[in-house]
N, C-alpha and C. Protein backbone atom coordinates (compact mmCIF):
# COMPACT_ATOMS: atom_id res chain seq x y z
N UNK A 1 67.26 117.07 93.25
CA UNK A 1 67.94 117.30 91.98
C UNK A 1 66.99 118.08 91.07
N UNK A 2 67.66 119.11 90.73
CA UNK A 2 66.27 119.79 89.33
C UNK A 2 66.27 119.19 87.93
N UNK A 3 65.17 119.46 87.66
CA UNK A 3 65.17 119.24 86.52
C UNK A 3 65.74 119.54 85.02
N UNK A 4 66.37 120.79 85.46
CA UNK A 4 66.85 122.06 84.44
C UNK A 4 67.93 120.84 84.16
N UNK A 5 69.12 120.10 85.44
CA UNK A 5 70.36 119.97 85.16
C UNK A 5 70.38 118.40 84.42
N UNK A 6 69.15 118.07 84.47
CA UNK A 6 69.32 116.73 83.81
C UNK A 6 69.35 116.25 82.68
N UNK A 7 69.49 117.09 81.93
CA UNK A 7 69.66 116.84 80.59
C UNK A 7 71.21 117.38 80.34
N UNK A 8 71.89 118.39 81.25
CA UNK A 8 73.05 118.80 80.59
C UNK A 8 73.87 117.52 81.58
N UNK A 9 73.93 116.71 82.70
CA UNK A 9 74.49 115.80 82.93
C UNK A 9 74.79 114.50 82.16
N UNK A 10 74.24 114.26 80.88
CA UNK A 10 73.92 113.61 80.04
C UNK A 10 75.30 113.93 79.39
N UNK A 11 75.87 115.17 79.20
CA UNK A 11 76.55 115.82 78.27
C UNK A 11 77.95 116.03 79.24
N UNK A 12 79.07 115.06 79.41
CA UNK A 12 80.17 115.65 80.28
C UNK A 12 80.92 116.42 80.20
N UNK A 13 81.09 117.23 79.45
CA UNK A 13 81.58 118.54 78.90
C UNK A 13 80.85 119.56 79.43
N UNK A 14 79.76 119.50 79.58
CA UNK A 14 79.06 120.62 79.90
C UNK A 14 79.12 120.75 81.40
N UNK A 15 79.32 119.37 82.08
CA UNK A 15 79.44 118.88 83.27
C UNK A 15 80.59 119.39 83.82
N UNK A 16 81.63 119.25 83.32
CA UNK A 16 83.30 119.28 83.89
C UNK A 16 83.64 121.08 83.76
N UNK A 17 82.90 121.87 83.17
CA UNK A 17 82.74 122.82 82.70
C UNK A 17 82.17 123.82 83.68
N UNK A 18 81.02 122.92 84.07
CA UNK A 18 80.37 123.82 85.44
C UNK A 18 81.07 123.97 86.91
N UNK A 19 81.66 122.45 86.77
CA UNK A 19 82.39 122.23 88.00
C UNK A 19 83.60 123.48 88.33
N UNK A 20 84.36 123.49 87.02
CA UNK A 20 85.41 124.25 86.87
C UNK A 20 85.29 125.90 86.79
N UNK A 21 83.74 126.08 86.73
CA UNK A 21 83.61 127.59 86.78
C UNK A 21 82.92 127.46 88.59
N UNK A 22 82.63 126.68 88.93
CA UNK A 22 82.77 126.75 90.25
C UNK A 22 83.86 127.03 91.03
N UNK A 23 84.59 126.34 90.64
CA UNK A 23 86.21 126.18 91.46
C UNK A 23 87.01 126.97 91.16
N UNK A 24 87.16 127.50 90.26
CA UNK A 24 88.01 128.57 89.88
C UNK A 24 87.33 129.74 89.04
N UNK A 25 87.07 130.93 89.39
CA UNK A 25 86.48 131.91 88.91
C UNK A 25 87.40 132.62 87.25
N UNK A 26 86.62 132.89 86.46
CA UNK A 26 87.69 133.31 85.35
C UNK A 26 88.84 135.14 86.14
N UNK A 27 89.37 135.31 85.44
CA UNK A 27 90.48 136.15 86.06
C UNK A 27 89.67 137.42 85.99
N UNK A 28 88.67 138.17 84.95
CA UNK A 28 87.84 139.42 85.15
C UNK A 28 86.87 139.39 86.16
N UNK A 29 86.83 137.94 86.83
CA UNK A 29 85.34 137.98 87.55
C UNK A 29 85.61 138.44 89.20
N UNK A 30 86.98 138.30 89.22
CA UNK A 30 87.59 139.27 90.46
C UNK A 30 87.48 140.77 91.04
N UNK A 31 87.21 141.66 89.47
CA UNK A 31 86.74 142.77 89.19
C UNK A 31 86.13 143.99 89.21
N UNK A 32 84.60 142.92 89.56
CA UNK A 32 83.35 143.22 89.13
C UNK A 32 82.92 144.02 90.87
N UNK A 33 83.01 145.53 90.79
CA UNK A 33 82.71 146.13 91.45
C UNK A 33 81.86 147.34 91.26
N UNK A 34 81.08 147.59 92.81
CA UNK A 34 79.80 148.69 92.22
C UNK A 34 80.39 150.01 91.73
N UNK A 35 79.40 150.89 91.41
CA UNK A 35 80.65 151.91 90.15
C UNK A 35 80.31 152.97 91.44
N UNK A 36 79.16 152.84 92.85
CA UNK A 36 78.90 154.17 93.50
C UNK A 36 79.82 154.36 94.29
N UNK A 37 80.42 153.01 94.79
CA UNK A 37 80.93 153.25 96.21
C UNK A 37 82.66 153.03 95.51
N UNK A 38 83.65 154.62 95.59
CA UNK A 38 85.23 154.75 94.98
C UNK A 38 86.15 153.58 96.10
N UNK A 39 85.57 154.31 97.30
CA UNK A 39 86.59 153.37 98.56
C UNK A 39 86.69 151.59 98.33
N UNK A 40 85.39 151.32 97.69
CA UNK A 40 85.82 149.77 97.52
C UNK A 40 86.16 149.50 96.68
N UNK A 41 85.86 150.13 95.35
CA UNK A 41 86.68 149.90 94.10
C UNK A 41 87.84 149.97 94.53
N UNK A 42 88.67 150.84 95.15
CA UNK A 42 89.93 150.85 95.35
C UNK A 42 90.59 149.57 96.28
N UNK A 43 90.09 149.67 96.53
CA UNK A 43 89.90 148.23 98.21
C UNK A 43 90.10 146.97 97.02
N UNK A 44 89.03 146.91 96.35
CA UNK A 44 89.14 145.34 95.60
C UNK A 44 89.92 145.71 94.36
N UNK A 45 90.61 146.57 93.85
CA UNK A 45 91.53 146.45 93.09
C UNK A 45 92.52 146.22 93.28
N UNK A 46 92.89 146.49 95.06
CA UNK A 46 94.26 146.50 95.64
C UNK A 46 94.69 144.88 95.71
N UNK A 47 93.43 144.37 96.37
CA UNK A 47 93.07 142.78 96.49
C UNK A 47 93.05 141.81 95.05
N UNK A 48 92.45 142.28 94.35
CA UNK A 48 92.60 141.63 92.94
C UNK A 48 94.33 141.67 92.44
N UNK A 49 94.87 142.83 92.77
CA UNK A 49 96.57 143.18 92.09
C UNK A 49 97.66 141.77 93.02
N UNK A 50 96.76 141.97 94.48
CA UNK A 50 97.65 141.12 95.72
C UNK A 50 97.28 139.60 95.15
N UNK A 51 96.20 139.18 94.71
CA UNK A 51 95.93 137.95 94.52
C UNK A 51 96.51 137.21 93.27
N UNK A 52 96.68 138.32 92.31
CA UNK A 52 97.53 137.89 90.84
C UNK A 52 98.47 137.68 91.36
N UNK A 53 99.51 138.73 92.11
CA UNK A 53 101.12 138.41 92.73
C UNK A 53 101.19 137.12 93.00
N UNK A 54 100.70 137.18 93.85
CA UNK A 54 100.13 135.39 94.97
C UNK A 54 100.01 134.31 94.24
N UNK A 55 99.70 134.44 92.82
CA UNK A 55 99.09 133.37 92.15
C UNK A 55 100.57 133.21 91.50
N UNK A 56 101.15 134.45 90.84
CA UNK A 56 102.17 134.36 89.84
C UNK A 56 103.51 133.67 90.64
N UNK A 57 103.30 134.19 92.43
CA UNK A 57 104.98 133.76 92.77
C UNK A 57 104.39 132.28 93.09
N UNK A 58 103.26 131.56 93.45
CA UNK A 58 103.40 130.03 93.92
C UNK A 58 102.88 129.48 92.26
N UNK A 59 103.21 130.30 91.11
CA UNK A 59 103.38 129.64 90.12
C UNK A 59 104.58 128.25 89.87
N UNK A 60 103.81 126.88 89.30
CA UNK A 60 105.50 126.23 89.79
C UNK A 60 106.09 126.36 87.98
N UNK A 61 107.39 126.57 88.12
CA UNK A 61 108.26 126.67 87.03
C UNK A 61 107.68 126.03 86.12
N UNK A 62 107.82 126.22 84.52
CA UNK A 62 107.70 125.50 83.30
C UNK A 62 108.73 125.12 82.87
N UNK A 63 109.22 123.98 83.77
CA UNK A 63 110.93 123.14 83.26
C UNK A 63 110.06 121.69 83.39
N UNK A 64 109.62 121.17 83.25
CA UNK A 64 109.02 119.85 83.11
C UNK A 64 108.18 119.71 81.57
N UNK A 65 108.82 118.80 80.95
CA UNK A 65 107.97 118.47 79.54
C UNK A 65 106.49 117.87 79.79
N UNK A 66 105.55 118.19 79.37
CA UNK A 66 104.20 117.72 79.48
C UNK A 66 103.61 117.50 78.20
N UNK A 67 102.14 117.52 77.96
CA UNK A 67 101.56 117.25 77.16
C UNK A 67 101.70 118.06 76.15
N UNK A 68 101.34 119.60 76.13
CA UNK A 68 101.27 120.41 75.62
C UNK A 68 102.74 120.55 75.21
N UNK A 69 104.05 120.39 75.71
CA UNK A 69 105.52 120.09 75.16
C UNK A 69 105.42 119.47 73.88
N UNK A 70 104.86 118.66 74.02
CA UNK A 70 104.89 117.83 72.42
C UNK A 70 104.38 118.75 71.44
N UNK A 71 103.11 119.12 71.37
CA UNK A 71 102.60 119.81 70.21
C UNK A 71 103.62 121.22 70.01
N UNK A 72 104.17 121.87 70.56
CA UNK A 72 105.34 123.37 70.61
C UNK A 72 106.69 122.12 69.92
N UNK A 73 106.95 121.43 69.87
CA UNK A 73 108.22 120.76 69.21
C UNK A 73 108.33 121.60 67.61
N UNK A 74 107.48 121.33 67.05
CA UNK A 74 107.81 121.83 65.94
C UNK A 74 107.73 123.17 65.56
N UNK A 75 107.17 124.05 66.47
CA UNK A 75 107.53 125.51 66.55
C UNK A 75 109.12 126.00 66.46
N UNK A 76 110.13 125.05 66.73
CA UNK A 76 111.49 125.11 66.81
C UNK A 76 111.84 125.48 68.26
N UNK A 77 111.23 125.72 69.21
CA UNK A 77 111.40 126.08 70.55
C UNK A 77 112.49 124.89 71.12
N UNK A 78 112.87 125.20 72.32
CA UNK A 78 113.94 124.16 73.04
C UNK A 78 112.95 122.77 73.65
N UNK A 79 113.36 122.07 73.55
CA UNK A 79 112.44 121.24 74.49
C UNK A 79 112.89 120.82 76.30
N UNK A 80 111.76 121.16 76.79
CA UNK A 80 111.42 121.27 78.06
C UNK A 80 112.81 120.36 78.85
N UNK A 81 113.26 120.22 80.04
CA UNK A 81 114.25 118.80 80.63
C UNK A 81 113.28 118.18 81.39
N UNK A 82 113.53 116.60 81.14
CA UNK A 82 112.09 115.83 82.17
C UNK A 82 112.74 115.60 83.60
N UNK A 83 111.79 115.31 84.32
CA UNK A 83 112.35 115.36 85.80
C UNK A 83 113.66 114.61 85.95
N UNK A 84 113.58 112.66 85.67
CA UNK A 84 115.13 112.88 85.44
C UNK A 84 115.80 113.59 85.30
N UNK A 85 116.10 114.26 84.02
CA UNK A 85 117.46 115.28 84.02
C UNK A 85 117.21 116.24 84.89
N UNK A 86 116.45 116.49 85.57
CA UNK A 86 116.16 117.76 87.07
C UNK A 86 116.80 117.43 87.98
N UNK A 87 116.84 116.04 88.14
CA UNK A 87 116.91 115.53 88.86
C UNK A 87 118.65 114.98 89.41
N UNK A 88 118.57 114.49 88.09
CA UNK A 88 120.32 114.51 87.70
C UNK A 88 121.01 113.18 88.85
N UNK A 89 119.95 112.27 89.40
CA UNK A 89 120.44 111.26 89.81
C UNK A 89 120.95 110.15 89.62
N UNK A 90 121.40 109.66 87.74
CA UNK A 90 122.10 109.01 87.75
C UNK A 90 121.57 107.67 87.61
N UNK A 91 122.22 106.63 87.95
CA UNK A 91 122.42 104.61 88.09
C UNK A 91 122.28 105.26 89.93
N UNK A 92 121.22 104.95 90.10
CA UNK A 92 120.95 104.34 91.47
C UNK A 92 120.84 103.07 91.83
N UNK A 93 121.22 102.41 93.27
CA UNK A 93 121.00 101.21 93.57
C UNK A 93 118.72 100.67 93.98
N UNK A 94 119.11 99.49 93.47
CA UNK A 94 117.65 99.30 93.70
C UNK A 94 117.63 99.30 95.40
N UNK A 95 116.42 100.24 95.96
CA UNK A 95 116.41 99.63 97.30
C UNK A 95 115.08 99.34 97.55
N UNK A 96 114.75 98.33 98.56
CA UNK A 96 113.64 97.61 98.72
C UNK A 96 112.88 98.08 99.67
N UNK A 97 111.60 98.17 99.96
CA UNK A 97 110.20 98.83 99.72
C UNK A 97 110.33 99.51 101.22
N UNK A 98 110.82 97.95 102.11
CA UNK A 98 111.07 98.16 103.53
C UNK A 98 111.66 99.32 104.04
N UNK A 99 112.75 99.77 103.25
CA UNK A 99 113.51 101.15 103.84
C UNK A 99 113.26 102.16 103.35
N UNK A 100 111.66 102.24 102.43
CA UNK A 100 110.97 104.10 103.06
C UNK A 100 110.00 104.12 104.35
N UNK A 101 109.97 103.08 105.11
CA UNK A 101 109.59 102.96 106.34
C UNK A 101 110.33 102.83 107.77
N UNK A 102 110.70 103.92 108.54
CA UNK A 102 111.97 103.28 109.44
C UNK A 102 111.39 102.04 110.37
N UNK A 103 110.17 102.58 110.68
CA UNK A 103 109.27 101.60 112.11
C UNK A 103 109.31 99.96 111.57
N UNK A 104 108.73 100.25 110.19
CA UNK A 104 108.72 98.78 109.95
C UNK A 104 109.89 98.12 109.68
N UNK A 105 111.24 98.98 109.22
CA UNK A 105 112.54 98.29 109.26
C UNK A 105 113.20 97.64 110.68
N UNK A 106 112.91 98.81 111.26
CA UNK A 106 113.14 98.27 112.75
C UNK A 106 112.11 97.12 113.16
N UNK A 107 111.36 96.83 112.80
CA UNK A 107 110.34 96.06 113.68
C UNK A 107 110.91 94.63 112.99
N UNK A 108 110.96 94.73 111.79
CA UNK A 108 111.72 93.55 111.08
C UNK A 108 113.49 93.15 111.77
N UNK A 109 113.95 94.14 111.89
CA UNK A 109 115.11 93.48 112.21
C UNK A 109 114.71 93.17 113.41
N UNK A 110 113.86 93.89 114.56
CA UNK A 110 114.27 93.40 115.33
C UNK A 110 113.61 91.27 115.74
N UNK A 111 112.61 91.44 114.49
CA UNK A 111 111.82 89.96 114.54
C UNK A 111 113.39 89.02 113.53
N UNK A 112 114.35 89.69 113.35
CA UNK A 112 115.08 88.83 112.73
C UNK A 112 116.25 88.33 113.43
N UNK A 113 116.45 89.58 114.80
CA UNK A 113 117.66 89.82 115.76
C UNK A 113 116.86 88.08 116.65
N UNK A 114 115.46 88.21 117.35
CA UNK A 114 114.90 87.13 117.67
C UNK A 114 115.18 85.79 117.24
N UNK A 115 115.02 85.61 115.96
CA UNK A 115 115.47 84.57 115.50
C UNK A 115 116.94 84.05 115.84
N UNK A 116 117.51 84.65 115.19
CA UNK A 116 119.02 84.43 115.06
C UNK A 116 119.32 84.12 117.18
N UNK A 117 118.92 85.03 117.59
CA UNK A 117 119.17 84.30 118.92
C UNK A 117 118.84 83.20 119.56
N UNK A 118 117.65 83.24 118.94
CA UNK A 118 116.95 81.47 119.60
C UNK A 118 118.20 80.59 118.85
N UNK A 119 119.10 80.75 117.80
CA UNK A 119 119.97 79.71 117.91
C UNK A 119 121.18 79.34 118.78
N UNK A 120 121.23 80.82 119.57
CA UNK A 120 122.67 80.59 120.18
C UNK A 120 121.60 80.51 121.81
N UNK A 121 120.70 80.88 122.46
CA UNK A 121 120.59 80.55 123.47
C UNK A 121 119.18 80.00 123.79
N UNK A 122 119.12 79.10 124.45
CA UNK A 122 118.08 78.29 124.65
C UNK A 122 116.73 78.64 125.52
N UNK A 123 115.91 78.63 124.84
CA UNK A 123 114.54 78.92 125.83
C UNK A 123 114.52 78.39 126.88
N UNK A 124 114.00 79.29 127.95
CA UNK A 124 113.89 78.97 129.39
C UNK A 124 112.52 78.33 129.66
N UNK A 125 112.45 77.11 129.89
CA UNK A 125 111.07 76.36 129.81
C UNK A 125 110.95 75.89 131.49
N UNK A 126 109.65 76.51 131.97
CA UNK A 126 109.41 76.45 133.01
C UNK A 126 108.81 75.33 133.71
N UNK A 127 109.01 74.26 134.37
CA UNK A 127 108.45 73.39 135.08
C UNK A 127 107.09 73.68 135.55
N UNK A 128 105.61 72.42 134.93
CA UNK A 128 104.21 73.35 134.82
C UNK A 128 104.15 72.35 136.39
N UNK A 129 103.68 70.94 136.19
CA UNK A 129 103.21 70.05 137.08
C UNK A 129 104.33 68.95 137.43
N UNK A 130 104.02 68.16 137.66
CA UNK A 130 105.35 66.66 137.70
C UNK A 130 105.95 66.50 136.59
N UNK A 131 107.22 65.98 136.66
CA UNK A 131 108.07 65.86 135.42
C UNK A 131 107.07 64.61 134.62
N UNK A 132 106.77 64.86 133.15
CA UNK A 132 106.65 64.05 132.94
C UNK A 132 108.06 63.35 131.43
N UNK A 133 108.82 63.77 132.00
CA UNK A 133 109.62 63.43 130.98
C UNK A 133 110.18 64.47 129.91
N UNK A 134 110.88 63.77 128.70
CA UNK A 134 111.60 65.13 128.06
C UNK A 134 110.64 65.51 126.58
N UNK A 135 110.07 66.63 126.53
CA UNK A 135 109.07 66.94 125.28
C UNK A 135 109.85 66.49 123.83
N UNK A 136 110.83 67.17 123.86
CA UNK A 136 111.46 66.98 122.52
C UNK A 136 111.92 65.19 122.33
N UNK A 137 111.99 64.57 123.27
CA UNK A 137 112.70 63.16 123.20
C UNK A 137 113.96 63.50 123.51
N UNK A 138 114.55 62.02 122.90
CA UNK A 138 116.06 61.92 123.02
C UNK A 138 116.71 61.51 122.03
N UNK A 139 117.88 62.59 121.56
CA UNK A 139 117.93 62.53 120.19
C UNK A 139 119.32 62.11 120.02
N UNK A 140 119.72 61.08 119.38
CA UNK A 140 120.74 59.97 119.61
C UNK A 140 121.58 60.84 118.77
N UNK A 141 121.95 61.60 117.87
CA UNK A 141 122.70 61.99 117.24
C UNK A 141 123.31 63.42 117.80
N UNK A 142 123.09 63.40 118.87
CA UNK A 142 123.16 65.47 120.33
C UNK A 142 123.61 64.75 121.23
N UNK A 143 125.27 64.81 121.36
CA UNK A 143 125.45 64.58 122.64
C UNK A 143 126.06 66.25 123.22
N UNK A 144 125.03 66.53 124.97
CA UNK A 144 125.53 67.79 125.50
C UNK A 144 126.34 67.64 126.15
N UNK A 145 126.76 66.23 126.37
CA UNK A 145 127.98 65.97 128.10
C UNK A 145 129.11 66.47 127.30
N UNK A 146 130.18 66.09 128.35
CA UNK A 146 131.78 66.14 128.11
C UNK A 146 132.31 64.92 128.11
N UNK A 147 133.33 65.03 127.20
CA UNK A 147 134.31 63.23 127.19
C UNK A 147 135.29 64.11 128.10
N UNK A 148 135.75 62.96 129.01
CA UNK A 148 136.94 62.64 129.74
C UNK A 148 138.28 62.32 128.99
């Protein structure tokens, strides 16, 4: 770490500032070409004109109210529509968390399809060693026979 930067890290403005002239170059600094050589001036002007286009068409629309919306209110300007009204969807039903996931919807029903069957058909329980009798007991209030 040098020493130069440790005093302006102290200062986060000065900080967020550097970052941002890192990451995004100002719009003249695209420009800056040697004055001997014509062929590249022409070359990086063509490139600088292609890169504004580029920038201007994946510009996204100014139809969303933001921060800066508020302070233009009293200019008399229109005010911005917020995504709701973009959106224009209305009284929707609430739906629950499970169904923006299909895998886990399915995996749930199908742990719920499980259930519900263990009531209508009975586990197949396999004979281990000698009978020793019935696990569950005998439960006086279950009769499985038939009356005559």
């Amino acid at each position: 770490h040098d020493d130069d930067d440790d005093d302006d890290d102290d200062d986060g403005d000065a900080a967020l500032s550097r970052r941002r002239r890192r990451r995004a170059p100002e719009a003249g600094a695209d420009e800056v070409v040697p004055e001997e050589d014509p062929l590249y001036a022409a070359l990086a002007a063509r490139k600088g004109e292609a890169k504004r286009q580029r920038r201007e068409h994946y510009q996204a629309p100014e139809r969303y109210a933001g921060e800066e919306e508020v302070a233009d209110r009293d200019k008399g300007a229109k005010r911005a529509a917020s995504h709701a009204i973009i959106k224009n969807r209305g009284l929707t039903p609430h739906r629950s968390k499970l169904n923006r996931n299909p895998r886990a919807k399915k995996r749930e029903q199908f742990r719920k399809a499980g259930i519900r069957r263990k009531g209508q058909v009975r586990e197949v329980r396999t004979q281990g060693a000698e009978y020793g009798g019935e696990d569950t007991g005998i439960k006086v209030g279950v009769a499985k026979g038939r009356r005559l």
